[in-house]
N, C-alpha and C. Protein backbone atom coordinates (compact mmCIF):
# COMPACT_ATOMS: atom_id res chain seq x y z
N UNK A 1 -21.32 -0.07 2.03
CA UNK A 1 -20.34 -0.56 2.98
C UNK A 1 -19.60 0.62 3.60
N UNK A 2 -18.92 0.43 5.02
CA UNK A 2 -19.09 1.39 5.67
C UNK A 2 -17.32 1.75 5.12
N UNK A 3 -16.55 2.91 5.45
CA UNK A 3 -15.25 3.07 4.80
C UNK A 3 -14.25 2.65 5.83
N UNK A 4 -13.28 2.13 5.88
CA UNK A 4 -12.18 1.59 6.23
C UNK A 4 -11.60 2.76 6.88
N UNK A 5 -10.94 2.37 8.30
CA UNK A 5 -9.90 3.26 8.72
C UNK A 5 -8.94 1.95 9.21
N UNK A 6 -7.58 1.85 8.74
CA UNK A 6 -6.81 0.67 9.94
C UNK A 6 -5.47 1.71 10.51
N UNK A 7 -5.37 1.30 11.66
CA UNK A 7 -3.58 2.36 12.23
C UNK A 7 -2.85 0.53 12.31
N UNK A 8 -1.65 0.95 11.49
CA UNK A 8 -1.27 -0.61 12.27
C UNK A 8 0.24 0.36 12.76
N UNK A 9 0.71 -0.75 13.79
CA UNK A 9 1.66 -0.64 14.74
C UNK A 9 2.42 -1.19 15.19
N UNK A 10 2.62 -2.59 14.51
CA UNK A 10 3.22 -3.98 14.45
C UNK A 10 2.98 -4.72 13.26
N UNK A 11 4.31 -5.58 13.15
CA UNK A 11 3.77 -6.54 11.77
C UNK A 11 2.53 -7.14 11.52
N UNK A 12 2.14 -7.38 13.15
CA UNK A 12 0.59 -7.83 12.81
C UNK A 12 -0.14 -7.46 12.04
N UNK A 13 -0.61 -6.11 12.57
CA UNK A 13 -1.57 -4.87 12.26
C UNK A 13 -1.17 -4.60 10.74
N UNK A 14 0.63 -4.67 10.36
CA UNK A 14 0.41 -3.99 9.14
C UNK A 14 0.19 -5.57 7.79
N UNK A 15 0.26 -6.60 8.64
CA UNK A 15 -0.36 -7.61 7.62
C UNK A 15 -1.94 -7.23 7.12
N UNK A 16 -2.45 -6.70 8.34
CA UNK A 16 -4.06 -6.63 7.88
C UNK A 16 -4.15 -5.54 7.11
N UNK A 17 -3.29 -4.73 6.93
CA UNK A 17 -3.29 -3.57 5.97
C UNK A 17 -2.90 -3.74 4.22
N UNK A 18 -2.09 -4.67 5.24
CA UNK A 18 -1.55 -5.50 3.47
C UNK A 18 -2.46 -6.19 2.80
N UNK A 19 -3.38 -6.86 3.67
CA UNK A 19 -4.22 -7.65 2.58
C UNK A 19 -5.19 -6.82 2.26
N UNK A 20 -6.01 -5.80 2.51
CA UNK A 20 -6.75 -4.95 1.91
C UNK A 20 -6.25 -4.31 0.69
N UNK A 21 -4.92 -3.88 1.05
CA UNK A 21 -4.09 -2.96 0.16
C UNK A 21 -4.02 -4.19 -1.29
N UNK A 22 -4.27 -5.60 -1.22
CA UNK A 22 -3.52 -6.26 -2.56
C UNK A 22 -4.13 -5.74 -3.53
N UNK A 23 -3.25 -6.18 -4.11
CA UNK A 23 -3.80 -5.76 -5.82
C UNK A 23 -4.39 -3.97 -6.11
N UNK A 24 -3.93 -3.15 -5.36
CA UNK A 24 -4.24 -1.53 -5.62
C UNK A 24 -3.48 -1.16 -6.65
N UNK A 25 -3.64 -0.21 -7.06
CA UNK A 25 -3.18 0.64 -8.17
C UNK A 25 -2.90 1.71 -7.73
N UNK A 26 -1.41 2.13 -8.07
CA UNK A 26 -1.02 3.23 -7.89
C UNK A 26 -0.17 3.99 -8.91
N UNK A 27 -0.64 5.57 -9.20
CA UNK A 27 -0.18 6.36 -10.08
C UNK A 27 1.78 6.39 -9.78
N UNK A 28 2.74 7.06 -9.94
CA UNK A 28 3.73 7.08 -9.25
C UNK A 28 3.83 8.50 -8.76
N UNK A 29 2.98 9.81 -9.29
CA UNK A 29 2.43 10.97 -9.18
C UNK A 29 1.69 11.14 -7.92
N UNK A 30 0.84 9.97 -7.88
CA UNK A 30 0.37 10.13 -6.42
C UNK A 30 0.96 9.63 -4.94
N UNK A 31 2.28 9.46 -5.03
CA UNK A 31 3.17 9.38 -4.26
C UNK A 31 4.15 10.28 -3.52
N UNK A 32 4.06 10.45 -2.45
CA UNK A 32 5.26 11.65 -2.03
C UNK A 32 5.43 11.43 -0.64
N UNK A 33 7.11 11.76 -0.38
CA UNK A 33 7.78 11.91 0.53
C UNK A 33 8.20 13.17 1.19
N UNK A 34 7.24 13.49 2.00
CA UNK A 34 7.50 14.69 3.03
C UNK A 34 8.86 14.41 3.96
N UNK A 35 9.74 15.01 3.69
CA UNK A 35 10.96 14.34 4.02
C UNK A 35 11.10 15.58 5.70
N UNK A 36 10.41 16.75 5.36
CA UNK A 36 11.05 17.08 6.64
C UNK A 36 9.14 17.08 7.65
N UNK A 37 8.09 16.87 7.72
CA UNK A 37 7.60 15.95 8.22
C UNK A 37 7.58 14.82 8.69
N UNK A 38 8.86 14.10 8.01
CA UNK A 38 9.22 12.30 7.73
C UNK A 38 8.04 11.75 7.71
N UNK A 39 7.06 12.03 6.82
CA UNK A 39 6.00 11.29 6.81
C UNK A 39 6.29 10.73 4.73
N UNK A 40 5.56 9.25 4.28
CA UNK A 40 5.47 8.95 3.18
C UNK A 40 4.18 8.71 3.18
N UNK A 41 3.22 9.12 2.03
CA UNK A 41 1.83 9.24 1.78
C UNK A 41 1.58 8.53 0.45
N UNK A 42 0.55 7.49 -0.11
CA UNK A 42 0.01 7.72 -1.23
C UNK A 42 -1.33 7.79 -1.27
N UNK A 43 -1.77 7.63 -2.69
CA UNK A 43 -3.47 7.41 -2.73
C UNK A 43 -3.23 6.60 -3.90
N UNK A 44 -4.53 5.81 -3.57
CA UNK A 44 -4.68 4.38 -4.71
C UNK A 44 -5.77 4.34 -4.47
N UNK A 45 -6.06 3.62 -5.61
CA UNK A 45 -7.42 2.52 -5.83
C UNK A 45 -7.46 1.32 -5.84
N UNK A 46 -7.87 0.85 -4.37
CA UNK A 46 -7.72 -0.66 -4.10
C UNK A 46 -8.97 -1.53 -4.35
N UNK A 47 -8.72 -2.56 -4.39
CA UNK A 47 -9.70 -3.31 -4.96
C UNK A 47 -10.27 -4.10 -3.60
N UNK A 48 -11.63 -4.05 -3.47
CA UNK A 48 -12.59 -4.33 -2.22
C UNK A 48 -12.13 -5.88 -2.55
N UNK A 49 -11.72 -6.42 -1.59
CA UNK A 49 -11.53 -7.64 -1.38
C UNK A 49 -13.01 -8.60 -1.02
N UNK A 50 -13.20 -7.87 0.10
CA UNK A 50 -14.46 -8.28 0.99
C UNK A 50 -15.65 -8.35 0.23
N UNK A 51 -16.25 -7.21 -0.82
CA UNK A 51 -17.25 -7.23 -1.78
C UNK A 51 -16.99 -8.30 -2.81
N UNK A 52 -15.75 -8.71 -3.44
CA UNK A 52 -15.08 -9.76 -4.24
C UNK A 52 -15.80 -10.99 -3.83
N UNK A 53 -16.00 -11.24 -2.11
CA UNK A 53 -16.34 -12.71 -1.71
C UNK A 53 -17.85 -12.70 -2.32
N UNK A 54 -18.82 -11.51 -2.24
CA UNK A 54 -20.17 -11.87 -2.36
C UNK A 54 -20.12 -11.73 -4.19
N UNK A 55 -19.54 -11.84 -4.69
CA UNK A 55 -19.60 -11.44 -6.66
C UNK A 55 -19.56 -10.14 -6.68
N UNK A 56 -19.05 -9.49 -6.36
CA UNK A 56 -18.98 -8.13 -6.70
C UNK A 56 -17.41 -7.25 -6.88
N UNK A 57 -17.14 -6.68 -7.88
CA UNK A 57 -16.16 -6.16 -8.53
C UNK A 57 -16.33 -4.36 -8.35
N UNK A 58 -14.88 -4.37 -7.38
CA UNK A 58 -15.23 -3.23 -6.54
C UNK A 58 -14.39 -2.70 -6.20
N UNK A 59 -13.55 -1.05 -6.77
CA UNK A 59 -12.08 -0.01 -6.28
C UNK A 59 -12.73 1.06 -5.45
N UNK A 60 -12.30 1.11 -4.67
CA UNK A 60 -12.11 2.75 -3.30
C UNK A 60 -11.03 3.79 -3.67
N UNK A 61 -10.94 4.51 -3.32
CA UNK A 61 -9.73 5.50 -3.48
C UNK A 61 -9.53 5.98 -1.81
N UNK A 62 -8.37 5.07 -1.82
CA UNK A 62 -7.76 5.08 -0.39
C UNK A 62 -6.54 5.92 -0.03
N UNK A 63 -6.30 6.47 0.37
CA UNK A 63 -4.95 6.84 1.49
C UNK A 63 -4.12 6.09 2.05
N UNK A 64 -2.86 6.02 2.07
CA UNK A 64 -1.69 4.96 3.00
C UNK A 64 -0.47 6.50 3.25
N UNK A 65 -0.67 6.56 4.61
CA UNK A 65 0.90 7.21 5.03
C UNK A 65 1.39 6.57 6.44
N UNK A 66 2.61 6.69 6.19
CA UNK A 66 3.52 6.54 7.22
C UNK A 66 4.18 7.35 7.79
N UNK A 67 4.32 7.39 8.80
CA UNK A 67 5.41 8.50 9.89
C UNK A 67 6.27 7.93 10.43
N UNK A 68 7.13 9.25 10.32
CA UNK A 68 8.34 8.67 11.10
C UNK A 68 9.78 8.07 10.17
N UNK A 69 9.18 8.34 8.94
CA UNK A 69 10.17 7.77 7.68
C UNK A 69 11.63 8.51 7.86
N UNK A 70 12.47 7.86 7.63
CA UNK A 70 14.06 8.60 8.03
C UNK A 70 14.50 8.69 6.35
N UNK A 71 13.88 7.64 5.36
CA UNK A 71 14.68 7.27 4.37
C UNK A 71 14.18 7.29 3.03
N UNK A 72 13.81 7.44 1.68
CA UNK A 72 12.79 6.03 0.81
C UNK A 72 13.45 5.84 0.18
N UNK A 73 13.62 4.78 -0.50
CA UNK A 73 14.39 3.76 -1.57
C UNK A 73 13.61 3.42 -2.48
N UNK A 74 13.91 3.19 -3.80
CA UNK A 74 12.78 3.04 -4.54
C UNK A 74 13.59 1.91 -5.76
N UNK A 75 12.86 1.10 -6.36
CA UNK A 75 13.49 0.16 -7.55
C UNK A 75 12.58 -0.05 -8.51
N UNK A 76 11.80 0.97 -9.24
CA UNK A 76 10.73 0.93 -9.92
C UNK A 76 11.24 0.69 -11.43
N UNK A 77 10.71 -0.06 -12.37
CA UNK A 77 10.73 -0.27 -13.44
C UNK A 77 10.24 1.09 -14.14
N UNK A 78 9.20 1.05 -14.17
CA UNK A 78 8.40 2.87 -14.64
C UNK A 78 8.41 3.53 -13.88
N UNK A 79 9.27 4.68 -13.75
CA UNK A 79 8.98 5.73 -12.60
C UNK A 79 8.81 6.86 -13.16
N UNK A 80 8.21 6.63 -14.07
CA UNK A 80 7.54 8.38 -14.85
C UNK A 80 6.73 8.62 -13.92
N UNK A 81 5.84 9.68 -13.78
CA UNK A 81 4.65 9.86 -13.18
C UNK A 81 3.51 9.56 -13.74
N UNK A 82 3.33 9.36 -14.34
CA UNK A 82 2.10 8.86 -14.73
C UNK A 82 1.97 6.96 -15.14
N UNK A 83 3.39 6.64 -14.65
CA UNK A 83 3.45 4.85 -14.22
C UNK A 83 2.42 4.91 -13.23
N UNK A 84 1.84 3.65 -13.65
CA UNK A 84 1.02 2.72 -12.91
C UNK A 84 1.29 1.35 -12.47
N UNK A 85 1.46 1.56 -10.86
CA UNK A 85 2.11 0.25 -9.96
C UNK A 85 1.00 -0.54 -9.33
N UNK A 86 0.99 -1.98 -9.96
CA UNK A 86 0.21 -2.51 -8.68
C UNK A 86 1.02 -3.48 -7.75
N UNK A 87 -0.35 -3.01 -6.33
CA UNK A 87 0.84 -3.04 -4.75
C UNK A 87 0.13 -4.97 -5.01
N UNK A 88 1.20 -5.41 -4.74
CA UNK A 88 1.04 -6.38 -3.98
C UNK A 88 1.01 -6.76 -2.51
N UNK A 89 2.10 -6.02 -1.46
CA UNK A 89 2.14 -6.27 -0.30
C UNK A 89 3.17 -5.51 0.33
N UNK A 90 2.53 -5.19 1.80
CA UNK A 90 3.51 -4.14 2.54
C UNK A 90 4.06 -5.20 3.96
N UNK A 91 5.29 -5.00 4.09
CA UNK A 91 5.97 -6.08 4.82
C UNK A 91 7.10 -4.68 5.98
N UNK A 92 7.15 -5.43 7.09
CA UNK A 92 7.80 -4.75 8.08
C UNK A 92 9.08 -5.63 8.53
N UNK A 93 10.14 -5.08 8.19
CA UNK A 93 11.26 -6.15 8.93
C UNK A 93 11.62 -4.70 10.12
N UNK A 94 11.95 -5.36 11.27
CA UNK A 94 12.28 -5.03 12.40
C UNK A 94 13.47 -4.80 12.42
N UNK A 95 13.71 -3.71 13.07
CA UNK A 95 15.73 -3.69 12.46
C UNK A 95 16.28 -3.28 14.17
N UNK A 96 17.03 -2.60 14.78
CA UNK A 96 17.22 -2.31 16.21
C UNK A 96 16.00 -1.51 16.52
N UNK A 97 15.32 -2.25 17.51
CA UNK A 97 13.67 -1.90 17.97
C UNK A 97 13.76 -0.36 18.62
N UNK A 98 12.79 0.12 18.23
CA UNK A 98 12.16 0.39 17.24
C UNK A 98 11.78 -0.06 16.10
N UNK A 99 13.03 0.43 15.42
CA UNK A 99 13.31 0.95 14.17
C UNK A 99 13.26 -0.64 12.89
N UNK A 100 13.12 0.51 11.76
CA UNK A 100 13.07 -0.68 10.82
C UNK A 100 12.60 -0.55 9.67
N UNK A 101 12.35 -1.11 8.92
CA UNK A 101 12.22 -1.07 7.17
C UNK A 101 10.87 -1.37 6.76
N UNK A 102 9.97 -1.18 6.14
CA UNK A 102 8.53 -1.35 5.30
C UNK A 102 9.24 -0.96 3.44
N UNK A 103 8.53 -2.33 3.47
CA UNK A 103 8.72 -2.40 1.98
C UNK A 103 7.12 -2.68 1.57
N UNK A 104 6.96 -1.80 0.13
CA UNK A 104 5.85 -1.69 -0.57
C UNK A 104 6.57 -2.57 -1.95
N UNK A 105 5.98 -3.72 -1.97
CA UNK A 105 6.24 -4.68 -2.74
C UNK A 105 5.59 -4.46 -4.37
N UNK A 106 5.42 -4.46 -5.19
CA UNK A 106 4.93 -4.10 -6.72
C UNK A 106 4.97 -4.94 -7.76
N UNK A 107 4.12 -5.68 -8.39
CA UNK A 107 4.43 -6.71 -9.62
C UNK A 107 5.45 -5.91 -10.36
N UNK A 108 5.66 -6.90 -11.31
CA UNK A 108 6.84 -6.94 -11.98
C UNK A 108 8.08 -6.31 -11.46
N UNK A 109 8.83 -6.92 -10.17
CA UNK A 109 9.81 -6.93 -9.53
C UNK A 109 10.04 -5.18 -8.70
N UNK A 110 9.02 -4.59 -9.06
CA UNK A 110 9.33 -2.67 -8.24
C UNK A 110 9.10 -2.91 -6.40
N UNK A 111 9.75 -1.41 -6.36
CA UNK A 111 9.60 -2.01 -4.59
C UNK A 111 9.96 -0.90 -4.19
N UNK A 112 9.55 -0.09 -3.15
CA UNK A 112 9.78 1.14 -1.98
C UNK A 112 10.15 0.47 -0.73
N UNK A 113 11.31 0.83 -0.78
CA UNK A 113 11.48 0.74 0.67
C UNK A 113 11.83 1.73 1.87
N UNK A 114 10.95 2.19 2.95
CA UNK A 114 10.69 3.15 4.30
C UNK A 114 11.68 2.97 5.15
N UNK A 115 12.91 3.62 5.67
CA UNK A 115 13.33 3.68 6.96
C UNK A 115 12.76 3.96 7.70
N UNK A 116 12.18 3.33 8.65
CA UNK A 116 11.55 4.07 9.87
C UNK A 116 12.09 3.98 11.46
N UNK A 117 11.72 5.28 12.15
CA UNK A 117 12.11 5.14 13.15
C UNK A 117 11.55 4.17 14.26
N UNK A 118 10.08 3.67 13.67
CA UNK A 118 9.04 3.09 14.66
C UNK A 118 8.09 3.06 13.50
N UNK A 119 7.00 1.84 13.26
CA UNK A 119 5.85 2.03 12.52
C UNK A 119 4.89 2.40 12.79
N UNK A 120 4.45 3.12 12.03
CA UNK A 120 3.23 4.03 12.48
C UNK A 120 2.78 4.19 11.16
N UNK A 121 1.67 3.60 10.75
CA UNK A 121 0.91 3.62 9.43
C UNK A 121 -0.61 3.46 9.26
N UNK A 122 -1.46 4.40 8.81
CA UNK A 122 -2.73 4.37 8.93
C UNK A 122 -3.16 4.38 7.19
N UNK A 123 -4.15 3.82 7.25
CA UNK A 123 -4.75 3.04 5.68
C UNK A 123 -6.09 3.92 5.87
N UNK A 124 -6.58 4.74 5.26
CA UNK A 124 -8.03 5.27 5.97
C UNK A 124 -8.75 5.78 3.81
N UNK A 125 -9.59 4.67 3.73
CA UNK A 125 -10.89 4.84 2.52
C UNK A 125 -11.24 6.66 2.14
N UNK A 126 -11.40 6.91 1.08
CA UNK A 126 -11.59 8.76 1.14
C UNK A 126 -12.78 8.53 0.38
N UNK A 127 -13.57 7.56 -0.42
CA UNK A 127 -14.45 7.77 -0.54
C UNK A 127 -15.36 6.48 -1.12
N UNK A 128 -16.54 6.98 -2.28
CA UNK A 128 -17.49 5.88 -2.72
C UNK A 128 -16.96 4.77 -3.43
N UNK A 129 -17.08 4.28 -3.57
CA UNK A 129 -16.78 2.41 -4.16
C UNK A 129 -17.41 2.58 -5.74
N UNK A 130 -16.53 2.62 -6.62
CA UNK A 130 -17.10 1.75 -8.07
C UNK A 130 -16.88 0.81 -8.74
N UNK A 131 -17.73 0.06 -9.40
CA UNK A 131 -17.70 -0.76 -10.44
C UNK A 131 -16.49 -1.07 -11.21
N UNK A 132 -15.82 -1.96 -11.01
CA UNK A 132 -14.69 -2.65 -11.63
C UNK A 132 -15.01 -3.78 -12.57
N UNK A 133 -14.20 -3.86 -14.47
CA UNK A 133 -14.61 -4.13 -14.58
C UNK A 133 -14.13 -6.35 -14.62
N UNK A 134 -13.04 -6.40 -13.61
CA UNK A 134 -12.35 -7.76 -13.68
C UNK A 134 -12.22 -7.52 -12.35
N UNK A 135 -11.51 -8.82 -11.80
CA UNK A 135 -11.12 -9.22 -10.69
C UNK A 135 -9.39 -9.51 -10.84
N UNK A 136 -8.78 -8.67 -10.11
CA UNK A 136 -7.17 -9.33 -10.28
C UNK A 136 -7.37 -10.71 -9.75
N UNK A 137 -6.03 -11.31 -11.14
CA UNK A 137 -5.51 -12.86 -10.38
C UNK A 137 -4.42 -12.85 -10.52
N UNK A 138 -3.81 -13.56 -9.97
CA UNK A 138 -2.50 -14.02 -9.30
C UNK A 138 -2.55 -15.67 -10.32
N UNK A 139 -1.08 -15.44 -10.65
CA UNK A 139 -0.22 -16.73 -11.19
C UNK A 139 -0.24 -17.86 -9.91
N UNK A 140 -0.80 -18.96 -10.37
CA UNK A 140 -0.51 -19.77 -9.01
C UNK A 140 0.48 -20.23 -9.01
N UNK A 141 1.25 -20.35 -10.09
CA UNK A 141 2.77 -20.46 -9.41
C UNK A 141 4.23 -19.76 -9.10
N UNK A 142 3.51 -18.45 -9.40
CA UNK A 142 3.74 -17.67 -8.45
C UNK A 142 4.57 -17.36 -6.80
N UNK A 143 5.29 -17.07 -6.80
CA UNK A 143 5.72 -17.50 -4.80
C UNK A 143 5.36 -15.68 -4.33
């Protein structure tokens, strides 16, 4: 399968980023805020959604940065570095346009949240796909 690049640029765009991104894993080590770039970067291992539909159990090691970050906020339960977060979902509230907030959402209640001046976020795959050996699930009752 061929590797993923998405730029999103609106809540739209960054919904479709979000649903690729569910259920990834992230170190808290592989996280960083270039503060005078204003760019925020990580790398994870997300779980192939799309390979999931045909039976197949499947992590990438992807890239997520943003530009343009003014701020980060963070509410992590484990924030050692070597904590392991999984993303549930990246959400854009619009604040005076431009500008505005991306939150990186995290089971068990953790959460980053981006000041930004404007969104600008590209999701781009770095390499081969392996063998996983479960499928995340979700609590269905859950919200």
């Amino acid at each position: 399968m061929d590797k993923l690049k998405l730029v999103a640029l609106d809540s739209e765009d960054l919904a479709v980023v979000s649903a690729h991104l569910q259920d990834a894993v992230v170190k808290v080590a592989d996280m960083a805020w270039l503060a005078r770039e204003k760019r925020f970067a990580l790398v994870c291992n997300r779980f192939d959604w799309e390979s999931a539909e045909a039976g197949q159990r499947r992590r990438r090691r992807t890239g997520l940065q943003f530009g343009r970050v003014l701020k980060v906020q963070h509410r992590l339960q484990e924030a050692g570095p070597d904590a392991v977060l999984n993303l549930l979902a990246v959400t854009f509230e619009e604040g005076e346009a431009p500008s505005g907030a991306v939150t990186l959402v995290f089971s068990g209640g953790g959460a980053l949240r981006l000041e930004v001046e404007c969104l600008e976020c590209e999701m781009r795959d770095l390499g081969p796909m392996w063998e996983t050996p479960s499928t995340p699930k979700h609590d269905a009752g859950a919200a």
